[in-house]
N, C-alpha and C. Protein backbone atom coordinates (compact mmCIF):
# COMPACT_ATOMS: atom_id res chain seq x y z
N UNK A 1 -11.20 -9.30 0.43
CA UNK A 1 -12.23 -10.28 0.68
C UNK A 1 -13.35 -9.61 1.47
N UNK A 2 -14.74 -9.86 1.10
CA UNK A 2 -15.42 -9.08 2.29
C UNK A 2 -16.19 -10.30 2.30
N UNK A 3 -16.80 -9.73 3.75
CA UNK A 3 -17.68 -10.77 4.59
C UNK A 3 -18.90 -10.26 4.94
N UNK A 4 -20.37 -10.92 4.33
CA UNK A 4 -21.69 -10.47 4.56
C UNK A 4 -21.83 -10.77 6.28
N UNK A 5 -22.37 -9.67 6.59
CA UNK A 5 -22.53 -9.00 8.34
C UNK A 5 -24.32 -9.41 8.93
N UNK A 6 -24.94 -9.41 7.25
CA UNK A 6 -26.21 -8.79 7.49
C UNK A 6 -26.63 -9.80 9.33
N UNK A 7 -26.03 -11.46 8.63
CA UNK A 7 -26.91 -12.22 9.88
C UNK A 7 -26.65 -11.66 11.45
N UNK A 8 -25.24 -11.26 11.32
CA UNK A 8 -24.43 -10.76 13.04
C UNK A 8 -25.13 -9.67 13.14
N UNK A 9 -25.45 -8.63 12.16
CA UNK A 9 -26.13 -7.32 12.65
C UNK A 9 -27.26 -7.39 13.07
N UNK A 10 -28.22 -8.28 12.42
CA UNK A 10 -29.34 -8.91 12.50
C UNK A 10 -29.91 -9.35 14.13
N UNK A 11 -29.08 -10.59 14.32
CA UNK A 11 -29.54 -11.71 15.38
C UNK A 11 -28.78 -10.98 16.63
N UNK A 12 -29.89 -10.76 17.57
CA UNK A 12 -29.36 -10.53 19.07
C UNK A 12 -28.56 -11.02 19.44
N UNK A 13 -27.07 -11.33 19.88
CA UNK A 13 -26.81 -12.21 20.58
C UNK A 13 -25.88 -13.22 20.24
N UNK A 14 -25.88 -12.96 18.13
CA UNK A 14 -25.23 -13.86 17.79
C UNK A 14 -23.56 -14.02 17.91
N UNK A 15 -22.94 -14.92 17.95
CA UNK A 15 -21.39 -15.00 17.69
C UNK A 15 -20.86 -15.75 16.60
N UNK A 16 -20.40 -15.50 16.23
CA UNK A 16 -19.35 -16.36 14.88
C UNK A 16 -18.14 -15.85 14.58
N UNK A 17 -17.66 -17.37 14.46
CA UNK A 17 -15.94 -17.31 14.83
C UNK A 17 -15.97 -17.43 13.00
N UNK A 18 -14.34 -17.38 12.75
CA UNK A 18 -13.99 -17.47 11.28
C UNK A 18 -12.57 -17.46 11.51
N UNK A 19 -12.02 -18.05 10.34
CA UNK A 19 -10.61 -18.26 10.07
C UNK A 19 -10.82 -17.78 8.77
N UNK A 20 -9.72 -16.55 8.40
CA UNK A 20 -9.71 -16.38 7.32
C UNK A 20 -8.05 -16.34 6.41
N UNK A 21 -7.85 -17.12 5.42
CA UNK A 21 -6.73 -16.71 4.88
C UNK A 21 -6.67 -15.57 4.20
N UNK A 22 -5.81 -14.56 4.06
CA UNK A 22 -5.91 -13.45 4.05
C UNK A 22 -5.10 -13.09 2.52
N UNK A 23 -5.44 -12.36 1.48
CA UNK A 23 -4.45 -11.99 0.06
C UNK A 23 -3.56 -10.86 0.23
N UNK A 24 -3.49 -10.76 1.56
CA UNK A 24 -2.21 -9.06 1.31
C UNK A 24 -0.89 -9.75 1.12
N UNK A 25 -0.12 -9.22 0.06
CA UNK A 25 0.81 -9.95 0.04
C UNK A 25 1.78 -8.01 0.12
N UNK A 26 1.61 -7.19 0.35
CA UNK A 26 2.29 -6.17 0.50
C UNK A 26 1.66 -4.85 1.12
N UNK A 27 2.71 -4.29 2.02
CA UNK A 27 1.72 -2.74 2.42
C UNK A 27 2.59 -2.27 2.24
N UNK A 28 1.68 -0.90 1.73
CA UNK A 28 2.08 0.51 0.98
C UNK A 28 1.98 1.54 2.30
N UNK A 29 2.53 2.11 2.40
CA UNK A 29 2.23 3.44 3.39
C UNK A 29 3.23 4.54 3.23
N UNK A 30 3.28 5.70 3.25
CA UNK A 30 4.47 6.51 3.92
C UNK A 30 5.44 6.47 4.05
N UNK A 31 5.80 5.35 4.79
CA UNK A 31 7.32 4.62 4.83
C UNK A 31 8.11 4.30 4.15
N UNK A 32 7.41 3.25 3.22
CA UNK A 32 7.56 2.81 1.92
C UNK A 32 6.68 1.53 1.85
N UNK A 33 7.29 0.88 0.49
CA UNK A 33 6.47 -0.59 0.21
C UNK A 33 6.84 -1.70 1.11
N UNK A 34 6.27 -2.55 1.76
CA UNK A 34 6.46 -3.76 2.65
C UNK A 34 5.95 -4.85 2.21
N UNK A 35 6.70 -6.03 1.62
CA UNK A 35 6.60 -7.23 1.58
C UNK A 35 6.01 -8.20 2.58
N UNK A 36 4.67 -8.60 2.57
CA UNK A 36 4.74 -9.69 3.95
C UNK A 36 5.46 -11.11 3.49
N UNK A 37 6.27 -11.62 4.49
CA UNK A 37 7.20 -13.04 4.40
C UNK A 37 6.75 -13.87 4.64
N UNK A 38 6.14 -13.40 5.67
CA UNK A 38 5.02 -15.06 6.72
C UNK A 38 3.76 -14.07 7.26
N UNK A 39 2.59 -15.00 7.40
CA UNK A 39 1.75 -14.58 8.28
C UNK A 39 0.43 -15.73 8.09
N UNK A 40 -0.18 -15.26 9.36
CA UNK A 40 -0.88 -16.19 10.02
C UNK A 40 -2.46 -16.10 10.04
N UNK A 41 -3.04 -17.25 9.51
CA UNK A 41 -5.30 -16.31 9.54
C UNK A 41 -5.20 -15.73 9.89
N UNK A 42 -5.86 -14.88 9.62
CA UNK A 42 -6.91 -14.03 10.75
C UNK A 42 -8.29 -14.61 10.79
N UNK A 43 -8.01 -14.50 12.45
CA UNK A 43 -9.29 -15.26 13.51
C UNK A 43 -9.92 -13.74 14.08
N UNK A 44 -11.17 -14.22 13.37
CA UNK A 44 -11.82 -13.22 13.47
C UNK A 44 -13.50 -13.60 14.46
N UNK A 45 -13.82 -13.23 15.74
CA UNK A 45 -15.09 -13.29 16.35
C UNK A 45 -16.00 -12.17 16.11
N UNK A 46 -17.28 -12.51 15.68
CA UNK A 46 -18.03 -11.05 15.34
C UNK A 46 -19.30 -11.65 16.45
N UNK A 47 -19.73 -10.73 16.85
CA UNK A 47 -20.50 -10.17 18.20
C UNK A 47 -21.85 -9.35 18.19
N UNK A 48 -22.88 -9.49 17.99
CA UNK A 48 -23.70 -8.89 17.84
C UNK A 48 -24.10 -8.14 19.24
N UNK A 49 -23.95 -6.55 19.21
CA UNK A 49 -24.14 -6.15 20.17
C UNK A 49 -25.55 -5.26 20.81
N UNK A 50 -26.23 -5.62 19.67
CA UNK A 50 -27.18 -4.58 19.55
C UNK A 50 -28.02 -4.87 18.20
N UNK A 51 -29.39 -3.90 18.51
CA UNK A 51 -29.87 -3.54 16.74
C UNK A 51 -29.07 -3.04 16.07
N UNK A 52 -28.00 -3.58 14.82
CA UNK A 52 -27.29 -2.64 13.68
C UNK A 52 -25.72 -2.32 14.36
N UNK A 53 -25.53 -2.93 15.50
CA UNK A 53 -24.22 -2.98 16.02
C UNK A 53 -23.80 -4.42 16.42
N UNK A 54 -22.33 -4.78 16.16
CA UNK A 54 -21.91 -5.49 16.47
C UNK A 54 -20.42 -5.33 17.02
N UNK A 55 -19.62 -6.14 17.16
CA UNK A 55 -18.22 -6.05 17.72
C UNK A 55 -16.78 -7.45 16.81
N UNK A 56 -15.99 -6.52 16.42
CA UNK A 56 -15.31 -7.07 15.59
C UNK A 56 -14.03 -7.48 16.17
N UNK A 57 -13.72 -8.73 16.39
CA UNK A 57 -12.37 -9.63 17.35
C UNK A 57 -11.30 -10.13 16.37
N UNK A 58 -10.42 -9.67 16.50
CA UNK A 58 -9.30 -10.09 15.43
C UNK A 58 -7.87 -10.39 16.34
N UNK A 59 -7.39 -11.46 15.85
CA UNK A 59 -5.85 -11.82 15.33
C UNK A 59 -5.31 -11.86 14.34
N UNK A 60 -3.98 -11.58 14.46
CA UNK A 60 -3.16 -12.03 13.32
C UNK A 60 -1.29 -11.80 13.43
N UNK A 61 -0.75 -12.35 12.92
CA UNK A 61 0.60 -12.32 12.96
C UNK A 61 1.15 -11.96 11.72
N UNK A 62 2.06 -11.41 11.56
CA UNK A 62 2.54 -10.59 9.73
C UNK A 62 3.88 -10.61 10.30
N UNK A 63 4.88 -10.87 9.32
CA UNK A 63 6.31 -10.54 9.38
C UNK A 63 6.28 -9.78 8.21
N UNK A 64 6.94 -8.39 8.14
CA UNK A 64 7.17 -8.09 7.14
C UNK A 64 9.04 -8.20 6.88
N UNK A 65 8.99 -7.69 5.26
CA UNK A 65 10.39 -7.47 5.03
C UNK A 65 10.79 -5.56 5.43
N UNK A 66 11.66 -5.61 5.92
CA UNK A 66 11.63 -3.93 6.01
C UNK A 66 13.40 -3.44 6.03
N UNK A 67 13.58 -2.09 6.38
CA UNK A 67 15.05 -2.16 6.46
C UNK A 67 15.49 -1.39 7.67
N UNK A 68 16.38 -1.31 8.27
CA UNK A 68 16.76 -0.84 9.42
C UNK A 68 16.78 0.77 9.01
N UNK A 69 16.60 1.42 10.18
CA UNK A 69 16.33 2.68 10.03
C UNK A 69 17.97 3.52 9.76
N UNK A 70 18.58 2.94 10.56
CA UNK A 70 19.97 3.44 10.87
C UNK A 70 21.04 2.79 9.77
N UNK A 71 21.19 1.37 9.62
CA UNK A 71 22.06 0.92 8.87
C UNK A 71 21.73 0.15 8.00
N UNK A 72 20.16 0.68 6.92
CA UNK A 72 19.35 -0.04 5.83
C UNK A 72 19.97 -1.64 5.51
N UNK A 73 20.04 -2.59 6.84
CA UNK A 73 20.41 -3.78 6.52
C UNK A 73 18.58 -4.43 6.55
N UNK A 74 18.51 -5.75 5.61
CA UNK A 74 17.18 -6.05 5.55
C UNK A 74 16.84 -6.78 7.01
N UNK A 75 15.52 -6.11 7.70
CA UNK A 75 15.01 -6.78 8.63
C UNK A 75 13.80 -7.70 8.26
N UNK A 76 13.57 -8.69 9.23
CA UNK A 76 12.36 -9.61 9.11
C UNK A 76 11.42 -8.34 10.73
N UNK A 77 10.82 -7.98 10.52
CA UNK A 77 9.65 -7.08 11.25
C UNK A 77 8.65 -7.75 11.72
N UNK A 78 8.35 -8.35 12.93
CA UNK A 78 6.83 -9.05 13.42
C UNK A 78 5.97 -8.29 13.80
N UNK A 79 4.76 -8.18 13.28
CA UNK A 79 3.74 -7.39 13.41
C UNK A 79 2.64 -8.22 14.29
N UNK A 80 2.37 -7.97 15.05
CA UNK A 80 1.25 -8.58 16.14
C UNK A 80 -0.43 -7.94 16.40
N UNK A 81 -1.17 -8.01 15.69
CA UNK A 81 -2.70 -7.55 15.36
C UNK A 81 -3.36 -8.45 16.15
N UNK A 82 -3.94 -7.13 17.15
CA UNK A 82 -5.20 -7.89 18.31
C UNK A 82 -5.97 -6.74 18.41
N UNK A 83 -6.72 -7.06 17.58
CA UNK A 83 -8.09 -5.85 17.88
C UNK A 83 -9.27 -6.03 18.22
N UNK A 84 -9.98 -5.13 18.68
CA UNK A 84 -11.46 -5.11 19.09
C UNK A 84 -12.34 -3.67 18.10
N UNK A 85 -12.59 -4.27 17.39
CA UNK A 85 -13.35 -2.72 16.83
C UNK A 85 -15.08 -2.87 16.88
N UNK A 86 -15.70 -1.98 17.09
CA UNK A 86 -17.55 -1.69 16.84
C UNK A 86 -17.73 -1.41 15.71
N UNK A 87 -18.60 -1.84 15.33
CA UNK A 87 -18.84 -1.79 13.42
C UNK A 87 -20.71 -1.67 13.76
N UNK A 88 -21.13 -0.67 13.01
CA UNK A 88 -22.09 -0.03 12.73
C UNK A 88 -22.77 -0.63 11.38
N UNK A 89 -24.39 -0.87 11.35
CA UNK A 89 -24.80 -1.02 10.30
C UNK A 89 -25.08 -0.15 9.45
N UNK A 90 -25.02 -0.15 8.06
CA UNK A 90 -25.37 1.47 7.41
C UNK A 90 -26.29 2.45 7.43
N UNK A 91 -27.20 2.21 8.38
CA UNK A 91 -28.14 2.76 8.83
C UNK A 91 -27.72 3.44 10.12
N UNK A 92 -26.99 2.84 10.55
CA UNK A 92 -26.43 3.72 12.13
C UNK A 92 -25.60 4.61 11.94
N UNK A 93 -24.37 4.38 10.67
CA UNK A 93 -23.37 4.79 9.89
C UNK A 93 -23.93 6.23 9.54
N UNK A 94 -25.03 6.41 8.86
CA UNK A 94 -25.39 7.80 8.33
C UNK A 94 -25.98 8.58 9.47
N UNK A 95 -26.36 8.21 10.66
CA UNK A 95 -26.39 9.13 11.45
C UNK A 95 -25.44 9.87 12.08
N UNK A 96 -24.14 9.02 12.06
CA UNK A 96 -22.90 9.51 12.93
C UNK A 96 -21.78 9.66 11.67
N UNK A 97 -22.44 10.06 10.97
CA UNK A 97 -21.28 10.22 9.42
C UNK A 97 -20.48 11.30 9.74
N UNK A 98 -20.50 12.38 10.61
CA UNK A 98 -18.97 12.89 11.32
C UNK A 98 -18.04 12.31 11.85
N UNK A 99 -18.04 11.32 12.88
CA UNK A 99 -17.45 10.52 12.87
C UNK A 99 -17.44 9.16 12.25
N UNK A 100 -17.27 8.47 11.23
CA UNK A 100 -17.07 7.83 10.27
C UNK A 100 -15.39 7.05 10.35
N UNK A 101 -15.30 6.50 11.11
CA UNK A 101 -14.12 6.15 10.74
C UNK A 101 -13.71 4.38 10.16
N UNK A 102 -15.03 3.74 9.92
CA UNK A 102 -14.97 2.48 9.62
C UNK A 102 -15.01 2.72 7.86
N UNK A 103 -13.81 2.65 7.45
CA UNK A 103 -13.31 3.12 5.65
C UNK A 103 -13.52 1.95 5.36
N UNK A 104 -13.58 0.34 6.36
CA UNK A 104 -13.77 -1.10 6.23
C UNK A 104 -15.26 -1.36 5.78
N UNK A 105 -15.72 -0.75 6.04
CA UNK A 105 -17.50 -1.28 6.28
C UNK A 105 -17.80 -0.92 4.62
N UNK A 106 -18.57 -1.79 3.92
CA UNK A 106 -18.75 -1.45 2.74
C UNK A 106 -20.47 -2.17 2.75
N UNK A 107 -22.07 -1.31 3.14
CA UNK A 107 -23.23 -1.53 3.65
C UNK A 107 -23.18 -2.44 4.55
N UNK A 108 -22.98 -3.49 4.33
CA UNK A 108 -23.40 -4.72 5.22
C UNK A 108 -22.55 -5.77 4.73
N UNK A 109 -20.84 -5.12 4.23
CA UNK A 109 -20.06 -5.83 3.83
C UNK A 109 -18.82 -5.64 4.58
N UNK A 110 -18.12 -6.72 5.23
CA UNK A 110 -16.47 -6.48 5.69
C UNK A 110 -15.97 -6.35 4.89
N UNK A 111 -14.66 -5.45 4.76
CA UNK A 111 -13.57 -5.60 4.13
C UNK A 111 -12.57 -6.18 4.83
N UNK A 112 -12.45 -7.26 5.01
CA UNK A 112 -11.13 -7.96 5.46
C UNK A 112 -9.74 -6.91 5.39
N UNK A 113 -9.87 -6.89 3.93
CA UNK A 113 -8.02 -6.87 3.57
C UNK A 113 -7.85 -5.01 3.95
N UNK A 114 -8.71 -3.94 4.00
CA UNK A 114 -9.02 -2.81 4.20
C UNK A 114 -8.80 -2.65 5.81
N UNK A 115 -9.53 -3.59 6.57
CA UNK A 115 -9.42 -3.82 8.01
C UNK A 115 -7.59 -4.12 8.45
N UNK A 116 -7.38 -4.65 8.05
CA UNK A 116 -5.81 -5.86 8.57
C UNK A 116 -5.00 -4.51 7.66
N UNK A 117 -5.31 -3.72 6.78
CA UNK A 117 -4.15 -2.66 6.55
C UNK A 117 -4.50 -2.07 7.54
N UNK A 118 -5.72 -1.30 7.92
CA UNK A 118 -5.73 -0.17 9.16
C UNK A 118 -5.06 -0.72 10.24
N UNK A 119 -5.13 -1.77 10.83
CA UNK A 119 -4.43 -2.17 11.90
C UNK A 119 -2.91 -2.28 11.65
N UNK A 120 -2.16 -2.75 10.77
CA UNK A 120 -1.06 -2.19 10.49
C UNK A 120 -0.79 -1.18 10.34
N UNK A 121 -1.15 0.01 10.10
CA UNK A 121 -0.61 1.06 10.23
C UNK A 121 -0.68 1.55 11.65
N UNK A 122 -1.68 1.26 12.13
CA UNK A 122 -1.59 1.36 13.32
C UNK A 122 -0.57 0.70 14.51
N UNK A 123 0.19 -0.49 14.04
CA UNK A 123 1.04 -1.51 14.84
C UNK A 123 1.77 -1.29 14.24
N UNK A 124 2.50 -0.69 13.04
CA UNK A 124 4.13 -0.42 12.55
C UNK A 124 4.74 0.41 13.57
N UNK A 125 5.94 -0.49 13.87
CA UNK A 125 6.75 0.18 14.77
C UNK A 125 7.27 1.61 14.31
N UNK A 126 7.49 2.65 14.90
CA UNK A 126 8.27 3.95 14.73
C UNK A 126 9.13 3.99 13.91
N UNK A 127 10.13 2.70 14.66
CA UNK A 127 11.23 2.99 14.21
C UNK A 127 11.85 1.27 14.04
N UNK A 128 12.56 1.03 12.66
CA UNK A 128 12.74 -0.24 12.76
C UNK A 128 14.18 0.01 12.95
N UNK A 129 14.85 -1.38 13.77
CA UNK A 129 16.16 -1.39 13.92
C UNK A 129 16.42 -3.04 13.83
N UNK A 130 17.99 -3.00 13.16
CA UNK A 130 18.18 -4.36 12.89
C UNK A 130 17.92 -4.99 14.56
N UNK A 131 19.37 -3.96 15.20
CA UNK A 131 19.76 -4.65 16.55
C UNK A 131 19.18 -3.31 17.56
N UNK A 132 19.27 -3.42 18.96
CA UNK A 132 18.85 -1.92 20.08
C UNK A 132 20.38 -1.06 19.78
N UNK A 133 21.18 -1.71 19.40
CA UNK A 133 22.41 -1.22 19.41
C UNK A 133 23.26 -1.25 18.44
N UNK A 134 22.43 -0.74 17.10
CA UNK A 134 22.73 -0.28 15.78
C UNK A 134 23.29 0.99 15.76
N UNK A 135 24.33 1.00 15.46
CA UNK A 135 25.42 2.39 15.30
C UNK A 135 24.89 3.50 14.06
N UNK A 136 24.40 2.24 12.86
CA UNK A 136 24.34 3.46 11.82
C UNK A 136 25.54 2.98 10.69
N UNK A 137 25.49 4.05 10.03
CA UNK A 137 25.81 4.23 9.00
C UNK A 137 27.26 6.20 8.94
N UNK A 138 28.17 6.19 8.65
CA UNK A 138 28.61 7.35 9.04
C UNK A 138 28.68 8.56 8.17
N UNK A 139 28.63 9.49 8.62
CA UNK A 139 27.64 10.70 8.06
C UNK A 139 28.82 10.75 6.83
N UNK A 140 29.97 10.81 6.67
CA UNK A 140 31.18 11.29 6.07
C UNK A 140 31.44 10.47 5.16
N UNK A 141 31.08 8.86 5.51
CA UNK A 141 31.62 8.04 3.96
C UNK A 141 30.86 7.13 4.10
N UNK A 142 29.30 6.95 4.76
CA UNK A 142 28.48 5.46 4.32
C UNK A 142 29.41 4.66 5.34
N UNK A 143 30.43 4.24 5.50
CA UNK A 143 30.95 2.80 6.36
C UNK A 143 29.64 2.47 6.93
N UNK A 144 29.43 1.53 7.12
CA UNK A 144 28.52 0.71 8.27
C UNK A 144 29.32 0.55 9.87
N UNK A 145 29.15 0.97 10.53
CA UNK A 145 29.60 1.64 12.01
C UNK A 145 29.56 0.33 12.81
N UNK A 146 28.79 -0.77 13.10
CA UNK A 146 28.03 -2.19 13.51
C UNK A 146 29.87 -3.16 13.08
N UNK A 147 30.21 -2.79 11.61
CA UNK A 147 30.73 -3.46 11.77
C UNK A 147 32.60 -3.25 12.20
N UNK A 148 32.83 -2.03 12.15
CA UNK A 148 34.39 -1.48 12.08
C UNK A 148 34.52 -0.04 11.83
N UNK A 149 35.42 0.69 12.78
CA UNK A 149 35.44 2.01 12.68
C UNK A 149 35.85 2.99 11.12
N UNK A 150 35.50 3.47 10.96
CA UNK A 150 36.16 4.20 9.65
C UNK A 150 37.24 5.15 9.43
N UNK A 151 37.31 5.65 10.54
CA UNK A 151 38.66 6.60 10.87
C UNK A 151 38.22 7.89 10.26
N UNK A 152 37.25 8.49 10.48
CA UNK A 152 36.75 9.82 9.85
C UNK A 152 36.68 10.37 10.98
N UNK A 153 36.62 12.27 10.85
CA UNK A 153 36.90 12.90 11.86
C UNK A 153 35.45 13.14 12.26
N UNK A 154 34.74 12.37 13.61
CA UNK A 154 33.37 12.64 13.49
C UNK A 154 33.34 14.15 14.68
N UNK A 155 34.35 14.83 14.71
CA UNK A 155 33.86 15.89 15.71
C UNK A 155 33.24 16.53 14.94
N UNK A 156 31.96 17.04 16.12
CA UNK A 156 30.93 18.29 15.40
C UNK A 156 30.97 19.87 16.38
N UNK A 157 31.49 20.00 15.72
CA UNK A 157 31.71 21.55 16.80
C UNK A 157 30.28 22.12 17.03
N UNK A 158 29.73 22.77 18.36
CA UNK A 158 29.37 22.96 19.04
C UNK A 158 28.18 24.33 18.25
N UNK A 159 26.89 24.29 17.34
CA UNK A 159 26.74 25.69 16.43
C UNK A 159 26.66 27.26 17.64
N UNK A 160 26.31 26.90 18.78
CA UNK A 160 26.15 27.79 20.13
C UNK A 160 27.71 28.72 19.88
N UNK A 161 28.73 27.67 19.44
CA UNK A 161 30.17 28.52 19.57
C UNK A 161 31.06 29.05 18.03
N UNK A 162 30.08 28.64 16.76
CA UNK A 162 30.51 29.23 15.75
C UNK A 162 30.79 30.76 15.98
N UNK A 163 29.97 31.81 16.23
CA UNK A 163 30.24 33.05 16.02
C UNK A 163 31.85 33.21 17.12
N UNK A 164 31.88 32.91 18.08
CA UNK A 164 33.36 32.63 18.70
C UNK A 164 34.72 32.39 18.18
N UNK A 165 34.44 31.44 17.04
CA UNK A 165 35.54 30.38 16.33
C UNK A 165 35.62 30.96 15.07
N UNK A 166 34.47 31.83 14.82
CA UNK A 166 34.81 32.61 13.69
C UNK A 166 35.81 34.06 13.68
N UNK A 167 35.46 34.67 15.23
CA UNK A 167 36.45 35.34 15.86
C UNK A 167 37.85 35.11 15.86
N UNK A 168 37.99 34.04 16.39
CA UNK A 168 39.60 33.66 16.57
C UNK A 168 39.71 33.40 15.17
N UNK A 169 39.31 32.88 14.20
CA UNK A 169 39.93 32.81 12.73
C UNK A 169 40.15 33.68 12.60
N UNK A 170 39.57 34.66 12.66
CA UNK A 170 39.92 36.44 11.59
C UNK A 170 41.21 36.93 12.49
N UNK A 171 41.27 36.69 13.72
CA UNK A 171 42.51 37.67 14.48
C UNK A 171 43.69 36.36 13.94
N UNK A 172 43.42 35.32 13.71
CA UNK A 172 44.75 34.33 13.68
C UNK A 172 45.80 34.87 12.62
N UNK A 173 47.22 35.11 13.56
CA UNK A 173 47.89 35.15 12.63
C UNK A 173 48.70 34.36 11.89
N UNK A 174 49.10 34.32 10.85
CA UNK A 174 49.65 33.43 9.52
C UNK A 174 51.25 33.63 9.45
């Protein structure tokens, strides 16, 4: 969805609020694909801060679908978007086109849905976990660890003491 800027870039002084319903119904990144489940307008205040500058105020709430990092059970993920960004008119834009980092700004057009991905990538947690105290999954047979032990031998010998243990094998006698 984009949103004409020209009047906010324009008028000294001006403010305007907006509620916008938003069409992302999925983000793509790195990670992988993410389903959003629920989420909430985005309330957006734009700010005229200047000739050809203004200031961009956002909320928003996103649950995505995602999976635990440790024991790929499906999580519900709340994503919490509160930003403040400066948005340049395209005339200010080509002077500072080294730094360029508004990929949103399209002349004197918002990109909504371009904006609310950058900020998600920016607010995806590291690391998702169902629970703080997710065990995992076990290296030797998959069991899920969260729910019952598996009885596998999880010792990991020490790699500092292989060349040692390789010693005593060769002298062991049979």
């Amino acid at each position: 969805m984009l949103i004409n800027l020209t009047d906010v870039l324009a008028s000294e002084g001006k403010v305007v609020e907006k509620q916008i319903e938003t069409e992302l119904l999925q983000l793509s990144c790195r990670m992988g694909v993410f389903s959003v489940k629920e989420k909430t307008p985005l309330t957006l205040t734009l700010t005229n801060l200047g000739i050809n500058k203004a200031s961009v105020r956002g909320r928003m709430e996103l649950t995505f679908a995602m999976q635990c990092d440790r024991c790929l059970k499906p999580v519900s993920q709340k994503v919490v978007l509160d930003f403040i960004r400066e948005i340049a008119g395209p005339d200010e834009r080509a002077e500072a086109a080294e730094e360029d980092d508004q990929n949103f700004m399209d002349g004197y057009q918002l990109d909504v849905e371009s904006l609310i991905q950058n900020e998600c990538f920016l607010n995806l947690p590291v690391k998702v976990l169902c629970r703080p105290d997710c065990r995992g999954l076990c290296m030797q047979c998959g069991a899920d660890l969260n729910g019952k032990e598996c009885g596998c031998d999880t010792f990991i010998p020490d790699p500092r003491m292989a060349r040692i243990k390789d010693i005593f094998d060769a002298n062991k006698e049979v």
